[in-house]
N, C-alpha and C. Protein backbone atom coordinates (compact mmCIF):
# COMPACT_ATOMS: atom_id res chain seq x y z
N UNK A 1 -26.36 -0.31 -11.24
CA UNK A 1 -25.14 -1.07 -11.34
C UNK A 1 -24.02 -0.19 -11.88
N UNK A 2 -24.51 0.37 -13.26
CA UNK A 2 -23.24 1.52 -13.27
C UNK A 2 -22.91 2.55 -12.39
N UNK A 3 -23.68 3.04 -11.18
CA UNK A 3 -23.43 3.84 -10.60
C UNK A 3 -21.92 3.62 -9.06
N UNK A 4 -22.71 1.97 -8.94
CA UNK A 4 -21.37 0.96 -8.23
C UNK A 4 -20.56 1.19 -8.93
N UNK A 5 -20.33 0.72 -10.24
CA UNK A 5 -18.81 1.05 -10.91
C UNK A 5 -17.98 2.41 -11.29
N UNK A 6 -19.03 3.01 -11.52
CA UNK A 6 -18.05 4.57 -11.15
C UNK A 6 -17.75 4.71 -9.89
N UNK A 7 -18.66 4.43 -8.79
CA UNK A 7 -18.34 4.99 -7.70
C UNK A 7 -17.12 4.36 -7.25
N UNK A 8 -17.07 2.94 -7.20
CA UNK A 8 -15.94 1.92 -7.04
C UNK A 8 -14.72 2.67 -7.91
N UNK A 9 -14.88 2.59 -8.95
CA UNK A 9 -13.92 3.50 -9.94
C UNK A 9 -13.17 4.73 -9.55
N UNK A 10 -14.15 5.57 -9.21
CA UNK A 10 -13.58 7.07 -8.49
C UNK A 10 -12.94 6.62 -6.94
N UNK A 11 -12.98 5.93 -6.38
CA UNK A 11 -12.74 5.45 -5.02
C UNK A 11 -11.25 5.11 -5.45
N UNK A 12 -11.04 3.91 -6.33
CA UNK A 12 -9.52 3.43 -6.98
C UNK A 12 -8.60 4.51 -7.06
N UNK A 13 -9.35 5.16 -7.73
CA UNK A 13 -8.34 5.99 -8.07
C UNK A 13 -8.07 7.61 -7.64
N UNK A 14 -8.41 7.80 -6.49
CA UNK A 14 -8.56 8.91 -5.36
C UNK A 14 -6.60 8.36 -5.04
N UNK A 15 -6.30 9.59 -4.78
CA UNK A 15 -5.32 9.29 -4.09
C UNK A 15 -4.98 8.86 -2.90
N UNK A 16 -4.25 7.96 -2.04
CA UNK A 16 -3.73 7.43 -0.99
C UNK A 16 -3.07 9.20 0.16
N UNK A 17 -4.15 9.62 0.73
CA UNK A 17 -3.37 10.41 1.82
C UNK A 17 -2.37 10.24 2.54
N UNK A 18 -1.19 10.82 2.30
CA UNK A 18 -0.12 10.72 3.21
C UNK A 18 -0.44 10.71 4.68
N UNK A 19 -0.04 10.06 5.83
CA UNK A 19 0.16 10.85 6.95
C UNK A 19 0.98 11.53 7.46
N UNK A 20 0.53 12.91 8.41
CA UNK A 20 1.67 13.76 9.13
C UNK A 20 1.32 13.28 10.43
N UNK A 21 2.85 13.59 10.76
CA UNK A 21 3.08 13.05 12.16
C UNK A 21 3.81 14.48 12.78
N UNK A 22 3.60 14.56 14.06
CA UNK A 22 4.78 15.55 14.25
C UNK A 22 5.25 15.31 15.88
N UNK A 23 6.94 15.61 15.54
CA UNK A 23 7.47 15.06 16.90
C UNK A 23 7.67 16.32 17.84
N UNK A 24 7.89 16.58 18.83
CA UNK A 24 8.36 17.40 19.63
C UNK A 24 9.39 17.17 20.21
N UNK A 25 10.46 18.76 19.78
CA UNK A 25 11.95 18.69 20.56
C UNK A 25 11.73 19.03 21.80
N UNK A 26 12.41 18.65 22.67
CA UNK A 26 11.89 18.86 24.12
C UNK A 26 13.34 18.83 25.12
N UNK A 27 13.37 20.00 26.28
CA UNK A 27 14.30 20.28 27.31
C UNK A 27 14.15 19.32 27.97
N UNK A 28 13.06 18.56 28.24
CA UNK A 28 12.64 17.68 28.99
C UNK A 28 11.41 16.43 28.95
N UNK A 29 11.17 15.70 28.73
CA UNK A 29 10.64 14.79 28.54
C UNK A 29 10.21 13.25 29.90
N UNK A 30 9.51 13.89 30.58
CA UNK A 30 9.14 12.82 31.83
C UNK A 30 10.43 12.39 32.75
N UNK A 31 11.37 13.80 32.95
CA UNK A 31 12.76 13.47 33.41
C UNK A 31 14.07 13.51 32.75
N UNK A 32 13.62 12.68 31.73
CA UNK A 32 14.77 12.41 30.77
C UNK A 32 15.08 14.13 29.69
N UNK A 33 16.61 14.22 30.21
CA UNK A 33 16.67 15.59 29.49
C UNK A 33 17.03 15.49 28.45
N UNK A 34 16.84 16.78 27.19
CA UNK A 34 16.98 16.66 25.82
C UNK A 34 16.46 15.65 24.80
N UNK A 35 15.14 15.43 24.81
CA UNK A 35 14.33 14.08 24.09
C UNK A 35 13.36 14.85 23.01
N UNK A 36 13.68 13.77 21.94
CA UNK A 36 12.47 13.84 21.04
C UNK A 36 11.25 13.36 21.87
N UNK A 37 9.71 13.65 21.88
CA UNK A 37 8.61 13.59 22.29
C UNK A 37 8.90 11.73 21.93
N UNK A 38 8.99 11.47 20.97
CA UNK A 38 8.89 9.93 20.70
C UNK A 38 10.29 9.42 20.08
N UNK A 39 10.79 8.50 20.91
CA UNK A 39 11.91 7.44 20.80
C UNK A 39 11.87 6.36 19.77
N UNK A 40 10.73 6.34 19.04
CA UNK A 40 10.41 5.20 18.02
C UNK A 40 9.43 6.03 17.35
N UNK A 41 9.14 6.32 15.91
CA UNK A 41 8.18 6.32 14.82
C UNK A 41 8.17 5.82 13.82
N UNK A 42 6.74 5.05 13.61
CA UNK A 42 6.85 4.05 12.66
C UNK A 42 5.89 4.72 11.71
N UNK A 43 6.27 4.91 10.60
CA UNK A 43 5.74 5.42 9.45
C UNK A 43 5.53 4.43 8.01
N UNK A 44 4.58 4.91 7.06
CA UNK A 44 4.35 4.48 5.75
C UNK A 44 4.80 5.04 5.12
N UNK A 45 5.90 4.70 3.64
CA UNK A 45 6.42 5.35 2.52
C UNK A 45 5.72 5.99 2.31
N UNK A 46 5.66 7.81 2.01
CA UNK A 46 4.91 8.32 1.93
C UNK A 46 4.69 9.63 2.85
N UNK A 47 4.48 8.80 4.33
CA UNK A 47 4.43 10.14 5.28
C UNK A 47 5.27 10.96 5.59
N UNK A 48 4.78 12.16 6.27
CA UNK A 48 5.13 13.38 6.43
C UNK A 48 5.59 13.38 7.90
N UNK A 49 6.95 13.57 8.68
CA UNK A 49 7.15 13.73 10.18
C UNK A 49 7.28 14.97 10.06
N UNK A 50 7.13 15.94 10.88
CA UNK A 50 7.38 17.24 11.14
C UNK A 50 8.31 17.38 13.06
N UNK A 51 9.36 17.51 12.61
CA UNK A 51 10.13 17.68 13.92
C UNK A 51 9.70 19.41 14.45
N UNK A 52 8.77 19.59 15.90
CA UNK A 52 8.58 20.84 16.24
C UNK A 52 9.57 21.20 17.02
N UNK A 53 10.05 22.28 17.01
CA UNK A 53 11.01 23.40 18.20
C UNK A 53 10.07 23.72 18.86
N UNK A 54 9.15 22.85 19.46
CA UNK A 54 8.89 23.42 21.00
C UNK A 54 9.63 23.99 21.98
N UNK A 55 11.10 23.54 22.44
CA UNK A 55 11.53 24.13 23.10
C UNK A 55 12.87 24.57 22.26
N UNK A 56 13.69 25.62 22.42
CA UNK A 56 14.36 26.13 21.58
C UNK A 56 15.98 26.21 21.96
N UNK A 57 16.83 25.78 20.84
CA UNK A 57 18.45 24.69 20.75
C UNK A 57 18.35 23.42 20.21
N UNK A 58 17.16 23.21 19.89
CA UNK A 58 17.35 21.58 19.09
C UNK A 58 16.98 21.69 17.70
N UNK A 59 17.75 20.43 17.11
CA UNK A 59 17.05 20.58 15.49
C UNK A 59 17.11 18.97 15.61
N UNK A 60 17.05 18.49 13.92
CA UNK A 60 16.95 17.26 13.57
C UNK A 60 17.27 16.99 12.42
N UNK A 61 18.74 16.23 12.66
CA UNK A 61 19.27 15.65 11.61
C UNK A 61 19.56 14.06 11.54
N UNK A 62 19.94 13.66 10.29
CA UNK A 62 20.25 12.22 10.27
C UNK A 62 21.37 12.26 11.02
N UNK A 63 21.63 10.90 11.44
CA UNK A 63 23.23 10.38 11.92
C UNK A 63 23.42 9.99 11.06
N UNK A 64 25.06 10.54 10.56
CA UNK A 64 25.76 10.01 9.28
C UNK A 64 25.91 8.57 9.36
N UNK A 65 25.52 7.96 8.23
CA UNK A 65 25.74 6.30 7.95
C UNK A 65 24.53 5.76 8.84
N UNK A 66 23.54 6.08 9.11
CA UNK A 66 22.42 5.52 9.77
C UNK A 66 21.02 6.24 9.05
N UNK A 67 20.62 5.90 7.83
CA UNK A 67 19.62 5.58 7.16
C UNK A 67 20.01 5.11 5.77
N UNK A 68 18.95 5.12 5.31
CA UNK A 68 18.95 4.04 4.14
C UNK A 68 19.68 4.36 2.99
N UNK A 69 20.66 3.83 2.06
CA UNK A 69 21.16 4.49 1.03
C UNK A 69 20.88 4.80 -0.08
N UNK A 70 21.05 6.50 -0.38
CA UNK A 70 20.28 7.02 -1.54
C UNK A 70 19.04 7.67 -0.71
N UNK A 71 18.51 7.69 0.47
CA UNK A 71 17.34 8.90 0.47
C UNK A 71 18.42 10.43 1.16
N UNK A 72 17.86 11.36 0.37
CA UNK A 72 17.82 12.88 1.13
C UNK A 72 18.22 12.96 2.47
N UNK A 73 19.28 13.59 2.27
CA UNK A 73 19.60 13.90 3.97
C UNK A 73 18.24 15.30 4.44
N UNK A 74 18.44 14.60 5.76
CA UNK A 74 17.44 15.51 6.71
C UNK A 74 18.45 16.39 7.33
N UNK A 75 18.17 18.10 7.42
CA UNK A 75 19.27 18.75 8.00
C UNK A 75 18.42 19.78 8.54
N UNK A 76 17.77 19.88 9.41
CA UNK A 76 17.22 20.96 10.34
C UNK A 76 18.10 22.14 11.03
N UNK A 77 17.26 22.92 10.63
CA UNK A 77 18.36 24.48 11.23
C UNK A 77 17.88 24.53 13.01
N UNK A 78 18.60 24.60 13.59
CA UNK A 78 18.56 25.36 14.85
C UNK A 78 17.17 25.90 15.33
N UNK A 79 16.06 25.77 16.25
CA UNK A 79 15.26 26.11 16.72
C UNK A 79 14.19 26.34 15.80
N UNK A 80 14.17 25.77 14.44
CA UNK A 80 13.32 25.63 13.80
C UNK A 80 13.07 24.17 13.05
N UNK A 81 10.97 24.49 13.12
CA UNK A 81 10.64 23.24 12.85
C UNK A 81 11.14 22.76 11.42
N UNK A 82 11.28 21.40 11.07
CA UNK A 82 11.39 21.15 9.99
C UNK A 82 10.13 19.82 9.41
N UNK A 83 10.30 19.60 8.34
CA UNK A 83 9.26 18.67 7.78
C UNK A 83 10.23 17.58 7.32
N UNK A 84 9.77 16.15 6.69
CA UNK A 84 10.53 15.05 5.89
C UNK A 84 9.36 14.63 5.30
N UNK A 85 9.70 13.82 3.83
CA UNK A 85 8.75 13.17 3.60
C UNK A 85 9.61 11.76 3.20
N UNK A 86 9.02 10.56 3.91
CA UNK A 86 9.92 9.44 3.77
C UNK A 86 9.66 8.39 2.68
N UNK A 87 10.48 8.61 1.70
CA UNK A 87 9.96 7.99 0.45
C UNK A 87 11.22 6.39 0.74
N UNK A 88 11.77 6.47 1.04
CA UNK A 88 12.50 5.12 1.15
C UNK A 88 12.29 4.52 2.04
N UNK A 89 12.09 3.35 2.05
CA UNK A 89 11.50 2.33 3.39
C UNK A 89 13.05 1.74 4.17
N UNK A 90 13.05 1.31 5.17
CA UNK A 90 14.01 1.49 6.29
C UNK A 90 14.21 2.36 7.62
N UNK A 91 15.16 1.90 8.41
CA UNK A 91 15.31 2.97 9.78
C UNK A 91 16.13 3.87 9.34
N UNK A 92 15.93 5.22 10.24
CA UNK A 92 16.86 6.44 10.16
C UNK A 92 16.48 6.75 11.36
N UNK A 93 18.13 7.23 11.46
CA UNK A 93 18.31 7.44 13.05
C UNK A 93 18.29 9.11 13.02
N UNK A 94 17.96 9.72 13.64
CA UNK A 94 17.82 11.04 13.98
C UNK A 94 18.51 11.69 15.26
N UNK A 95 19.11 12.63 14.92
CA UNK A 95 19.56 13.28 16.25
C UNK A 95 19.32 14.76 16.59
N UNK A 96 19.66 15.43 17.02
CA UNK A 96 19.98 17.05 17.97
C UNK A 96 21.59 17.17 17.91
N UNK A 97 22.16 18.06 16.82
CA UNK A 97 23.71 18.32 16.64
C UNK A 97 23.97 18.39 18.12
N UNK A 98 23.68 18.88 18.75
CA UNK A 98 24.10 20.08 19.95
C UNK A 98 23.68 19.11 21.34
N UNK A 99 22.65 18.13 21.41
CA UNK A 99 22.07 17.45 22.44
C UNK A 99 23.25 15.72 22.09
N UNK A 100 23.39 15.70 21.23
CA UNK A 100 23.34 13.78 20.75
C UNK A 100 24.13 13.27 21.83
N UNK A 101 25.63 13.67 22.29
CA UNK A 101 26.37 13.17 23.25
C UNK A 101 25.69 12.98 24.34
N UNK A 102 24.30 13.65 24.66
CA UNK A 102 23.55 13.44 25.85
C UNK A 102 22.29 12.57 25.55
N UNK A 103 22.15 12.01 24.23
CA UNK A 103 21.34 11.27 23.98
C UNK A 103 19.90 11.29 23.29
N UNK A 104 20.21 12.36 22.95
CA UNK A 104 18.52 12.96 21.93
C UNK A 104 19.01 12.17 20.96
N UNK A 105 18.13 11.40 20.55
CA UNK A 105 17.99 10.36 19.61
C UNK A 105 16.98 9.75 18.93
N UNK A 106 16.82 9.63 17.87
CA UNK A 106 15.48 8.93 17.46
C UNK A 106 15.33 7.74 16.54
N UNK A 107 14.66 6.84 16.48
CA UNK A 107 14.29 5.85 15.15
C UNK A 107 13.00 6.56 14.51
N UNK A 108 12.89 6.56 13.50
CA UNK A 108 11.99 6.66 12.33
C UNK A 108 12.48 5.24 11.71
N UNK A 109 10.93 4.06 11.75
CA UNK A 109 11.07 2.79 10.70
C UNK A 109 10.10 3.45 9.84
N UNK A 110 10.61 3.57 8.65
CA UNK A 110 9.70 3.38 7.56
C UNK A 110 9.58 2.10 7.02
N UNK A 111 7.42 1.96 6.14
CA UNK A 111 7.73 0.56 5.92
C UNK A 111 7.99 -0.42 6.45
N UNK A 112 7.80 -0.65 7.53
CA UNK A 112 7.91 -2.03 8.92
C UNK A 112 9.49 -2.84 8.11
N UNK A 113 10.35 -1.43 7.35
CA UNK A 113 11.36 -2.60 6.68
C UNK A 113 12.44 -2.26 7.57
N UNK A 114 13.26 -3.18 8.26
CA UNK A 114 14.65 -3.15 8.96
C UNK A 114 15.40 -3.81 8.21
N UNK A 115 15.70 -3.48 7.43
CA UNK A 115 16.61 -4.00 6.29
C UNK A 115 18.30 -4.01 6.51
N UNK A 116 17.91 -2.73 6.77
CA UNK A 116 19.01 -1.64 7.42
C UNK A 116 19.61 -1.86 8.57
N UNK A 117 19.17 -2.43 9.16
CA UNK A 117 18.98 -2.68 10.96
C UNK A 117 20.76 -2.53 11.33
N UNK A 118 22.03 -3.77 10.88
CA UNK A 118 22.95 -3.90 10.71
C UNK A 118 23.69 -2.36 10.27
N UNK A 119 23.81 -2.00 9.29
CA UNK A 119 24.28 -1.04 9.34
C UNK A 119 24.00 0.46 10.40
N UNK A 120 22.53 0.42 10.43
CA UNK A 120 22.27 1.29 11.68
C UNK A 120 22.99 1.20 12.95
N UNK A 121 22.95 -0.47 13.30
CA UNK A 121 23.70 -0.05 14.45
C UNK A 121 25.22 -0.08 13.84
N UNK A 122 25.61 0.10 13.12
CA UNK A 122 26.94 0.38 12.72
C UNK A 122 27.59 1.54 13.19
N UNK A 123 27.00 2.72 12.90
CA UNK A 123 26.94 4.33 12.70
C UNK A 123 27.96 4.27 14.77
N UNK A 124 28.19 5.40 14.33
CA UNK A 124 28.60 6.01 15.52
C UNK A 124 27.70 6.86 16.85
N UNK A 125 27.56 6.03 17.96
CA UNK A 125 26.87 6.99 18.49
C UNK A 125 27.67 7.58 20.66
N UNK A 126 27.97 8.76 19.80
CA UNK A 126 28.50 8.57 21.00
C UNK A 126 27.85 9.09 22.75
N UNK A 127 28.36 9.12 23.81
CA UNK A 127 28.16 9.23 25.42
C UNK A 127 26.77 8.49 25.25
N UNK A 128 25.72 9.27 26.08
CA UNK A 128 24.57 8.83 25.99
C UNK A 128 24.08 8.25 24.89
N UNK A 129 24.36 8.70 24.02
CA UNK A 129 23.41 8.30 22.83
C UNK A 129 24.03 6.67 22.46
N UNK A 130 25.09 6.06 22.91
CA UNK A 130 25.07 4.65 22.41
C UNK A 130 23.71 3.97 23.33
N UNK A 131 23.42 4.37 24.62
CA UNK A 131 22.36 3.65 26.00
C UNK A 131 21.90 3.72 25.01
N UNK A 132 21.12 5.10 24.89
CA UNK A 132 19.86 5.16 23.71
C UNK A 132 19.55 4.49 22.78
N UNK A 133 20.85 4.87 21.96
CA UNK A 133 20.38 4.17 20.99
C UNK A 133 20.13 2.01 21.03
N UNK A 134 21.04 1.47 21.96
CA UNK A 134 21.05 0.34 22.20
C UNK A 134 19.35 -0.01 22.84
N UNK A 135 18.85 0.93 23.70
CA UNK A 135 17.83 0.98 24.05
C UNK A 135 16.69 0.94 22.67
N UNK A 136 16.93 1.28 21.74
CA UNK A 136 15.91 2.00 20.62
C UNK A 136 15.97 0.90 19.97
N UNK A 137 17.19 -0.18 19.73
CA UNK A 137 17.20 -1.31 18.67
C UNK A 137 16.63 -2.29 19.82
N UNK A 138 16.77 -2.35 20.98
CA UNK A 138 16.11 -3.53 21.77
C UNK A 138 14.67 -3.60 21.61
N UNK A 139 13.87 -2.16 21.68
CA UNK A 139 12.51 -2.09 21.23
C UNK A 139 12.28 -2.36 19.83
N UNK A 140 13.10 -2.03 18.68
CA UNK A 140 13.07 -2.72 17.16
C UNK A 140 12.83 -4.17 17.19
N UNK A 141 13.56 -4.95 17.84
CA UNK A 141 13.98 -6.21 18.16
C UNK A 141 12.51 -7.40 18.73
N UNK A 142 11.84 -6.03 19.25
CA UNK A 142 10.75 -7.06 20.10
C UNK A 142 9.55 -7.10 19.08
């Protein structure tokens, strides 16, 4: 019986593994040019996305006024990968400086929380990237 309660015990209190996720920047994506690998990621406070430069001219940054207020801006350099770790629950919208007018765009929900939802679509998104992004809150929506 004491051996249940340590073991139960040591189990409690093991830490909760983050997950990593990782997206791919991409020239091309099933047609569609200049795409993150995934148009929606839904994550737990906690995890780790890793945006890859698979193909090379893209990075990944927030869209100003489209994530949650008070977390860390995300600012990816140019053709290199970057990491996040998403400690605030809500959407953040993600883009490609250099692609966005053509629509590289992304949601990251952290936390299944859309709290945010309203102000997200607030943000500015311009040429392609309003389809997109209108496209990205219709899938939030369902």
């Amino acid at each position: 019986m004491k051996s249940l309660a340590l073991a139960l015990t040591l189990l409690s209190a093991s830490p909760v593994l983050a997950a990593e996720i990782t997206v791919e920047m991409l020239n091309n994506k099933d047609g569609e040019m200049y795409a993150y690998s995934q148009k929606v990621v839904k994550v737990a406070v906690g995890d780790v996305v890793t945006w890859k430069a698979t193909n090379a001219g893209h990075n990944a940054i927030f869209v100003p006024k489209a994530f949650p207020e008070g977390a860390a801006p995300l600012d990816g350099m140019m053709s290199k990968d970057v990491s996040y770790t998403f400690e605030k629950p809500g959407i953040y919208m993600v883009r490609c400086n250099p692609h966005f007018g053509l629509g590289m765009l992304q949601a990251v929900v952290v936390g299944n929380d859309m709290s945010n939802l309203e102000q997200v679509k607030a943000a500015s998104y311009p040429g392609k990237a309003k389809a997109n992004a209108d496209a990205i809150f219709a899938e939030l929506s369902k």
